[in-house]
Structures are given as C-alpha cells and as structure tokens.
C-alpha atoms as a PDB file:
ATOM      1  CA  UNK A   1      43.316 116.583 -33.305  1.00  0.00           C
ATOM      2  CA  UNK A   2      40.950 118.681 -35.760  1.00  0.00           C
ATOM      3  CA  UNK A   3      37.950 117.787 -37.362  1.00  0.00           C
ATOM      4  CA  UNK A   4      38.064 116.259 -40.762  1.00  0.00           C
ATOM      5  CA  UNK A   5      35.523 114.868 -42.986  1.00  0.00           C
ATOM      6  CA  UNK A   6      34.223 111.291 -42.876  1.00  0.00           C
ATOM      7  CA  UNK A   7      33.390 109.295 -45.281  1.00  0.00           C
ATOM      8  CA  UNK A   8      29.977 107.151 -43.576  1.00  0.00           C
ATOM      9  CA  UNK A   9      27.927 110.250 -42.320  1.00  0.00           C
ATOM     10  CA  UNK A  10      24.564 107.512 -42.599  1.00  0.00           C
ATOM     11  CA  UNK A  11      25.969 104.933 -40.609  1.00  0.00           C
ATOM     12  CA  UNK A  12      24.491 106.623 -37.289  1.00  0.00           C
ATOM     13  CA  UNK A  13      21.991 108.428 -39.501  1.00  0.00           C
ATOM     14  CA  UNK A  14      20.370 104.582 -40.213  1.00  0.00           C
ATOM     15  CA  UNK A  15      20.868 103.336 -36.684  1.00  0.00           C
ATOM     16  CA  UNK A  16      19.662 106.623 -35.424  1.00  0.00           C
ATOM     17  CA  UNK A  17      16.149 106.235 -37.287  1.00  0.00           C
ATOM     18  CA  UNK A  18      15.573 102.456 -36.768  1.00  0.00           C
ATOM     19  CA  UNK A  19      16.469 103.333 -32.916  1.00  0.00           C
ATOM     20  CA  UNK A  20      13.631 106.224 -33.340  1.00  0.00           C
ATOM     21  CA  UNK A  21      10.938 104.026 -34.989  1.00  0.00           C
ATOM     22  CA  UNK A  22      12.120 101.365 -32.444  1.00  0.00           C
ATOM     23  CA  UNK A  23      11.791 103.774 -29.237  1.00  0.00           C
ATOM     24  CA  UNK A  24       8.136 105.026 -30.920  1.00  0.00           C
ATOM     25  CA  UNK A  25       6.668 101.847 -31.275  1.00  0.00           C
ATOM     26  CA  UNK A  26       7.853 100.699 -27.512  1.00  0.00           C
ATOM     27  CA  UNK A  27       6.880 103.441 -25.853  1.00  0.00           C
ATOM     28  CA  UNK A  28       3.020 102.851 -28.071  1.00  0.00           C
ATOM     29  CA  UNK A  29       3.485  99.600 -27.231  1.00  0.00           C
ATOM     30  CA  UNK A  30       2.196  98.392 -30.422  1.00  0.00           C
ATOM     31  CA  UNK A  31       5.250  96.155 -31.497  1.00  0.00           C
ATOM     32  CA  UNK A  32       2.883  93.189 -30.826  1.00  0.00           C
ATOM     33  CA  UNK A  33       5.607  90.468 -30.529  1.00  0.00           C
ATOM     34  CA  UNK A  34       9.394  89.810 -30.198  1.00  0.00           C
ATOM     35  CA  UNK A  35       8.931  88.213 -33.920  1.00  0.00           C
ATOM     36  CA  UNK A  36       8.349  91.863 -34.793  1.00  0.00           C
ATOM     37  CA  UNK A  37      10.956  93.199 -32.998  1.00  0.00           C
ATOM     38  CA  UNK A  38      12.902  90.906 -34.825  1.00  0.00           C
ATOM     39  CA  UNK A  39      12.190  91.257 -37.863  1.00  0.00           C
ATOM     40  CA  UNK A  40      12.668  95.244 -37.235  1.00  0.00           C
ATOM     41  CA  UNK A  41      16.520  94.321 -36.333  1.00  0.00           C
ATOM     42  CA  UNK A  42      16.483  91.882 -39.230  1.00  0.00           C
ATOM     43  CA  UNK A  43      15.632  94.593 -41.788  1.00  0.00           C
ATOM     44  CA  UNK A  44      18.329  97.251 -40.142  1.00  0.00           C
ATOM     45  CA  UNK A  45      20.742  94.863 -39.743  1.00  0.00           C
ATOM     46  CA  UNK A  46      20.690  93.630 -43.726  1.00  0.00           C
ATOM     47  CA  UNK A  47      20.655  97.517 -45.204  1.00  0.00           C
ATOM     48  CA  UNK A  48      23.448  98.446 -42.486  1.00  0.00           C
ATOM     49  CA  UNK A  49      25.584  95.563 -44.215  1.00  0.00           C
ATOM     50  CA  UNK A  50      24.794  96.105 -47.300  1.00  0.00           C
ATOM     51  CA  UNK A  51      25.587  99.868 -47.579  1.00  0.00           C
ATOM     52  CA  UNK A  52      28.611  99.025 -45.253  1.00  0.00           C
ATOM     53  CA  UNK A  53      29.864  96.394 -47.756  1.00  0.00           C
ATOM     54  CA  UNK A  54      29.265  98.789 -51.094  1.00  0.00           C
ATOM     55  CA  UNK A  55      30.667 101.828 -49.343  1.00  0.00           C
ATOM     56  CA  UNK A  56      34.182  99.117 -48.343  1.00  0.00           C
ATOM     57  CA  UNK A  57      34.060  98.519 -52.053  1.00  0.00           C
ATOM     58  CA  UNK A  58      33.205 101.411 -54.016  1.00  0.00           C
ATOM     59  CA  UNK A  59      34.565 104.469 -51.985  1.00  0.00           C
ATOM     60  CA  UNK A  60      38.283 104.519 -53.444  1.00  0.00           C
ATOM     61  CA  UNK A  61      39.331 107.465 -50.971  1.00  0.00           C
ATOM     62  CA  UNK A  62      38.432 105.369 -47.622  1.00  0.00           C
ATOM     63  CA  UNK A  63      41.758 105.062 -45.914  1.00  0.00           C
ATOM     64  CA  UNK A  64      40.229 101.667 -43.519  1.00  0.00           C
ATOM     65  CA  UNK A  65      38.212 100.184 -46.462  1.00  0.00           C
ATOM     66  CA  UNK A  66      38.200  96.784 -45.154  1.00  0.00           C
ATOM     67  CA  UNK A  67      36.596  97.381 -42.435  1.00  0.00           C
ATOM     68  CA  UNK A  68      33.485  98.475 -43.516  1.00  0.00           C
ATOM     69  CA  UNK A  69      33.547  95.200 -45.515  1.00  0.00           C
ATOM     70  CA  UNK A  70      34.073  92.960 -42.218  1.00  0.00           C
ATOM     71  CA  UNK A  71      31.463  94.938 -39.980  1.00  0.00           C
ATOM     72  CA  UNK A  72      28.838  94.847 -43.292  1.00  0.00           C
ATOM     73  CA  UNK A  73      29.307  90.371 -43.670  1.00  0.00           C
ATOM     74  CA  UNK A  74      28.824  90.284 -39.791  1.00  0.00           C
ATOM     75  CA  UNK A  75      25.666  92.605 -40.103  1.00  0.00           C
ATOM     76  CA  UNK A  76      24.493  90.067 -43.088  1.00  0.00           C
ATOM     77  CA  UNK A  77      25.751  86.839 -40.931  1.00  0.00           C
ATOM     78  CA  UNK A  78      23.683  87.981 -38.303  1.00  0.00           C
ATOM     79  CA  UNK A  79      20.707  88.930 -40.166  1.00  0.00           C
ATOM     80  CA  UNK A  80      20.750  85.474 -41.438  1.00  0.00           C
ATOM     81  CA  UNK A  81      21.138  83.495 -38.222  1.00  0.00           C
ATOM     82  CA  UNK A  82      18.472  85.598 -36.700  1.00  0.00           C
ATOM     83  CA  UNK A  83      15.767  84.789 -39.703  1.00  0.00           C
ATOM     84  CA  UNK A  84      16.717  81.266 -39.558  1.00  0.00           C
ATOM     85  CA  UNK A  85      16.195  81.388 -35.482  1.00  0.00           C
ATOM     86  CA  UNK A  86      12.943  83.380 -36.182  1.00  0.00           C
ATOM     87  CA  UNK A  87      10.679  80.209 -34.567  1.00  0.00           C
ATOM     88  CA  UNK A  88      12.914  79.996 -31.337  1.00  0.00           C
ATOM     89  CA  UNK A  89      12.106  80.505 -28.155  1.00  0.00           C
ATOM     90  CA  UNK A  90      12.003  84.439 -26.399  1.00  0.00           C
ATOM     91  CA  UNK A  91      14.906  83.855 -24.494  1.00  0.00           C
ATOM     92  CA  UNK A  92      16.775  82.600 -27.076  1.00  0.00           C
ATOM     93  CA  UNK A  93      16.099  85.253 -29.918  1.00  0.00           C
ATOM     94  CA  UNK A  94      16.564  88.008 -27.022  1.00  0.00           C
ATOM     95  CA  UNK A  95      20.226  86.753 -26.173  1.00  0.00           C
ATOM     96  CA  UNK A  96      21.112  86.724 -29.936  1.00  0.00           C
ATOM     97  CA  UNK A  97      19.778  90.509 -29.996  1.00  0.00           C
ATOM     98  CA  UNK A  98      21.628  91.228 -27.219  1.00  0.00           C
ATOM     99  CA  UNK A  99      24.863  89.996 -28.929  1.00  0.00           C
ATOM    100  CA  UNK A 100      23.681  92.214 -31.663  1.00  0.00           C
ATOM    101  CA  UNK A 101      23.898  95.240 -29.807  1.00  0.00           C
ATOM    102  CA  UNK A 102      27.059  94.064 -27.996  1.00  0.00           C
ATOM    103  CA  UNK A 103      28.569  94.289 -31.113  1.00  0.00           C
ATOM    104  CA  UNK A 104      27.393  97.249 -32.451  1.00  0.00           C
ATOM    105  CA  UNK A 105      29.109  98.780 -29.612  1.00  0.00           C
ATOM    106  CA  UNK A 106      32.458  97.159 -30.155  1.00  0.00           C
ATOM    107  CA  UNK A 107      31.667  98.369 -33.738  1.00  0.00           C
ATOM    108  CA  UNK A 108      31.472 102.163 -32.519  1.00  0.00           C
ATOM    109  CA  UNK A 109      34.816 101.781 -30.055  1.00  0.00           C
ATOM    110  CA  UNK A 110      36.552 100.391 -33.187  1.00  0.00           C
ATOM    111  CA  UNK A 111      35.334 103.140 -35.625  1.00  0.00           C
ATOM    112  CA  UNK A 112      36.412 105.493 -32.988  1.00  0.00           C
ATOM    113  CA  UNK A 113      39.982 103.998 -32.755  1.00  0.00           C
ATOM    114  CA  UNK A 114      39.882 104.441 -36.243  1.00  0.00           C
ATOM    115  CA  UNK A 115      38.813 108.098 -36.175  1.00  0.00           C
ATOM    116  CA  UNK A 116      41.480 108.534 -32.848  1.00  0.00           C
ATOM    117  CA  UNK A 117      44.141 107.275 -35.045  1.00  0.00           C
ATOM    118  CA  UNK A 118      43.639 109.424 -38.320  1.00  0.00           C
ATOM    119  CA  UNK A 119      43.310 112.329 -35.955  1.00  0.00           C
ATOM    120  CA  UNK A 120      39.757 112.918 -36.398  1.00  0.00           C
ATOM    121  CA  UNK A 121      38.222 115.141 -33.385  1.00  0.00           C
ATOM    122  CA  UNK A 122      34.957 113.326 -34.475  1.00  0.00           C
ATOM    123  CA  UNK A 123      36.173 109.998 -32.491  1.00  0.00           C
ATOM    124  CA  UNK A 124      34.194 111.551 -29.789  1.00  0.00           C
ATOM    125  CA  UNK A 125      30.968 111.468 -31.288  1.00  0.00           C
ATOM    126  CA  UNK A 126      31.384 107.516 -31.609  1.00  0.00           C
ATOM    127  CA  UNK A 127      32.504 107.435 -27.862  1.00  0.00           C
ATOM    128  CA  UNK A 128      29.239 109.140 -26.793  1.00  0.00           C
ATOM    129  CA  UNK A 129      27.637 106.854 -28.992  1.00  0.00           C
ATOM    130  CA  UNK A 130      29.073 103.630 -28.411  1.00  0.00           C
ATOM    131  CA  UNK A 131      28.496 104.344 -24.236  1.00  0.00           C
ATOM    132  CA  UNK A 132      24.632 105.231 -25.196  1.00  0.00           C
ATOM    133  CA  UNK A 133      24.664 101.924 -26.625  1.00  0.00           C
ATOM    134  CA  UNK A 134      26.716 100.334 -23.883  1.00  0.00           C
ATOM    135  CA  UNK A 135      23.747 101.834 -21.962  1.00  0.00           C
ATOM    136  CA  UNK A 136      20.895 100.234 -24.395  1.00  0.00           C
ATOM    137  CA  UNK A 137      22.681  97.213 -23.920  1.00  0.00           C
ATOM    138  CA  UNK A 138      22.731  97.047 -20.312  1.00  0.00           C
ATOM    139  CA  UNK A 139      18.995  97.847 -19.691  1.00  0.00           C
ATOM    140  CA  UNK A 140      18.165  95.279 -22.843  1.00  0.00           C
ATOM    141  CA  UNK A 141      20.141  92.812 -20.445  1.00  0.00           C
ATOM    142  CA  UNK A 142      18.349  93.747 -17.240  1.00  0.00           C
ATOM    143  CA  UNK A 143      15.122  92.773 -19.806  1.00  0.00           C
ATOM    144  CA  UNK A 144      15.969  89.662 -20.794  1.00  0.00           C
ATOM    145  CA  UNK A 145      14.632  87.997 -17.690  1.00  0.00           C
ATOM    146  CA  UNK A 146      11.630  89.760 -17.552  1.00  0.00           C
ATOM    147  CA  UNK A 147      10.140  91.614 -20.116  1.00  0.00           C
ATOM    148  CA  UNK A 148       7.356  93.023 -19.355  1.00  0.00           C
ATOM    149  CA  UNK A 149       5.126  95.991 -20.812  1.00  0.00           C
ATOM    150  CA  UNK A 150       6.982  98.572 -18.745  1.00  0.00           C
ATOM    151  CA  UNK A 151      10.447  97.173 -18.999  1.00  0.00           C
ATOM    152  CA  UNK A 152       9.329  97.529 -23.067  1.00  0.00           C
ATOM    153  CA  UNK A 153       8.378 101.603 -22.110  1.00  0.00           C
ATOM    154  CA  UNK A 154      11.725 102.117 -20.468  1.00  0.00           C
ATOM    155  CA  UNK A 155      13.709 100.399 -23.028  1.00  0.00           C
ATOM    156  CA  UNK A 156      12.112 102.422 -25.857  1.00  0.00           C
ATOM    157  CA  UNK A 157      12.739 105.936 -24.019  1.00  0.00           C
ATOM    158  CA  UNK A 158      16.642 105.155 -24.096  1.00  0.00           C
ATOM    159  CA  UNK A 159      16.276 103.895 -27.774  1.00  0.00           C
ATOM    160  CA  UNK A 160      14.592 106.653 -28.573  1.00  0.00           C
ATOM    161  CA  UNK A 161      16.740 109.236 -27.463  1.00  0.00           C
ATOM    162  CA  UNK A 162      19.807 107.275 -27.998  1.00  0.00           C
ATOM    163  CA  UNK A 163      18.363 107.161 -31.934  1.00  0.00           C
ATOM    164  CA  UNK A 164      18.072 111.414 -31.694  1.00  0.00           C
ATOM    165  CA  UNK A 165      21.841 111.388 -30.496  1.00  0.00           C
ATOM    166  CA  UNK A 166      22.737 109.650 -33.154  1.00  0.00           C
ATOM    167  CA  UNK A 167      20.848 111.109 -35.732  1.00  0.00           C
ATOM    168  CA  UNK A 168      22.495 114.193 -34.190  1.00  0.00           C
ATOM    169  CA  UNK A 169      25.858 112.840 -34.711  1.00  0.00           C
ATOM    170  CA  UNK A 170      24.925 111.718 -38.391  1.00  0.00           C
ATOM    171  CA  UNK A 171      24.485 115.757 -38.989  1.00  0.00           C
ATOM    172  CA  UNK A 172      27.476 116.921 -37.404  1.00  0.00           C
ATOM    173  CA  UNK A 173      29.344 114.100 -39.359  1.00  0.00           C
ATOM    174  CA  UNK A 174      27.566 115.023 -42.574  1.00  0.00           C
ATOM    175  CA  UNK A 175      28.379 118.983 -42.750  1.00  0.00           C
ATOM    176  CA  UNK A 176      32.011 118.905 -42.747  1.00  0.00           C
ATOM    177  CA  UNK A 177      33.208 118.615 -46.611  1.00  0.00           C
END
C-alpha cells in the first residue's frame, strides 16, 4: 500500500468546517433552535451533493465515478426530506439527523473500501474518520432523549474536534499531486 493522490481532497475539508462552525456555535450555545440546526445540516448536506454529483460527472480520471454520483442524490434526497419535515416535531427531525450521520459514516467505510482496494495508504484517514463519526453518532443518539443545554456543550466539543480531524485529513489528502 503507498500513498497516492485522491481526487476529493474537500470532501472532509467541507464536513470538517460545517462540523467546526457546528461545534462553535454548541459549545456558545447560540444555535437557538433545532430548526437552526437544521437548516445548518440542510445547507451542508445540499453543497456536499452537489459538488459530489459535478465531481462524479466532470472528473474524467476518477476510477469509482459513480459513486460520488449515488452518495451526492442521497445528500440532495435528504436535504429535501429534511426541508419538507422542517415543521415536525424534535424527536422526529433529530432521528432523521441521526440517520444523516449514520450514513455519512457508512459513506466514509465505503470511500475507504474504495481507497483499500486501489491501494491507497490514505484508506486510513477515512477509518479514523468514519469511527470519529461513529463516535458523533453515538453521543447524538445518547441526545436524542434528552437534549439539554449541556448534552448540546458535549456534543459540540466532539464536533468540533472531530471537524479539526477532518479538516486535518482534507490537508494531508490535498498535498499529494
């Protein structure tokens, strides 16, 4: 296995931010509502699948092209469903984000297959960063029954440095031509 260059160095770059902002504006605890969270995942989720759909269909040199394409319609499906379900009740709108993030870390597990299978040593970075996210997930679960002020603190610390890993990762990715 060596490192080789990838083609989607600002796919963690994007989640990495969002996750940053996110993790900021928990720990401040000036989101205000779960409409705003919303909305927050609403806006990442739409420019994720729309970057992830052009790069599918205008990088020529992508060796899994149609993936990109799948992930970015999910990413757009889901933005979708969750503006339509914007009125719904907390409980409902936090179990849709939490099937968000659920797949987002199938998402990383696949990429890394991906990466695994064209010999790519960078695989590895999307294993760390799928398992942060299987650990964003997991405390966003242990939320959805209560969520509370500090349950919002302790969620934004792991956002916040799971956004810097992958931010992190999104350089590493990047500098290898």
């Amino acid at each position: 296995m060596e490192l080789k260059s990838y083609d989607k160095p600002w796919l963690p770059a994007i989640k990495g931010v969002f996750l940053i902002l996110f993790g900021i504006a928990a720990l401040l605890q000036i989101i205000g509502s779960i409409k705003v969270l919303t909305i927050l995942f609403i806006v990442l989720i739409s420019a994720m699948g729309i970057l992830l759909i052009a790069t599918g269909t205008l990088f020529e040199k992508s060796r899994s092209r149609s993936w990109p394409i799948i992930f970015g319609a999910l990413n757009i499906g889901f933005s979708i469903f969750l503006l339509l379900k914007l009125d719904s009740p907390l409980a409902d709108i936090l179990w849709i984000l939490f099937a968000l993030l659920v797949l987002y870390v199938i998402f990383q597990f696949i990429e890394a297959g991906i990466l695994f299978y064209q010999k790519n040593a960078f695989c590895v970075l999307f294993i760390i960063n799928a398992l942060l996210s299987v650990l964003f997930a997991y405390f966003f679960y242990i939320v959805l029954g209560n969520f509370t002020p500090q349950s919002l603190f302790y969620i934004g610390i792991i956002a916040l440095i799971t956004g810097i890993i992958n931010v992190l990762s999104s350089y590493l990715l990047s500098r290898l031509k």
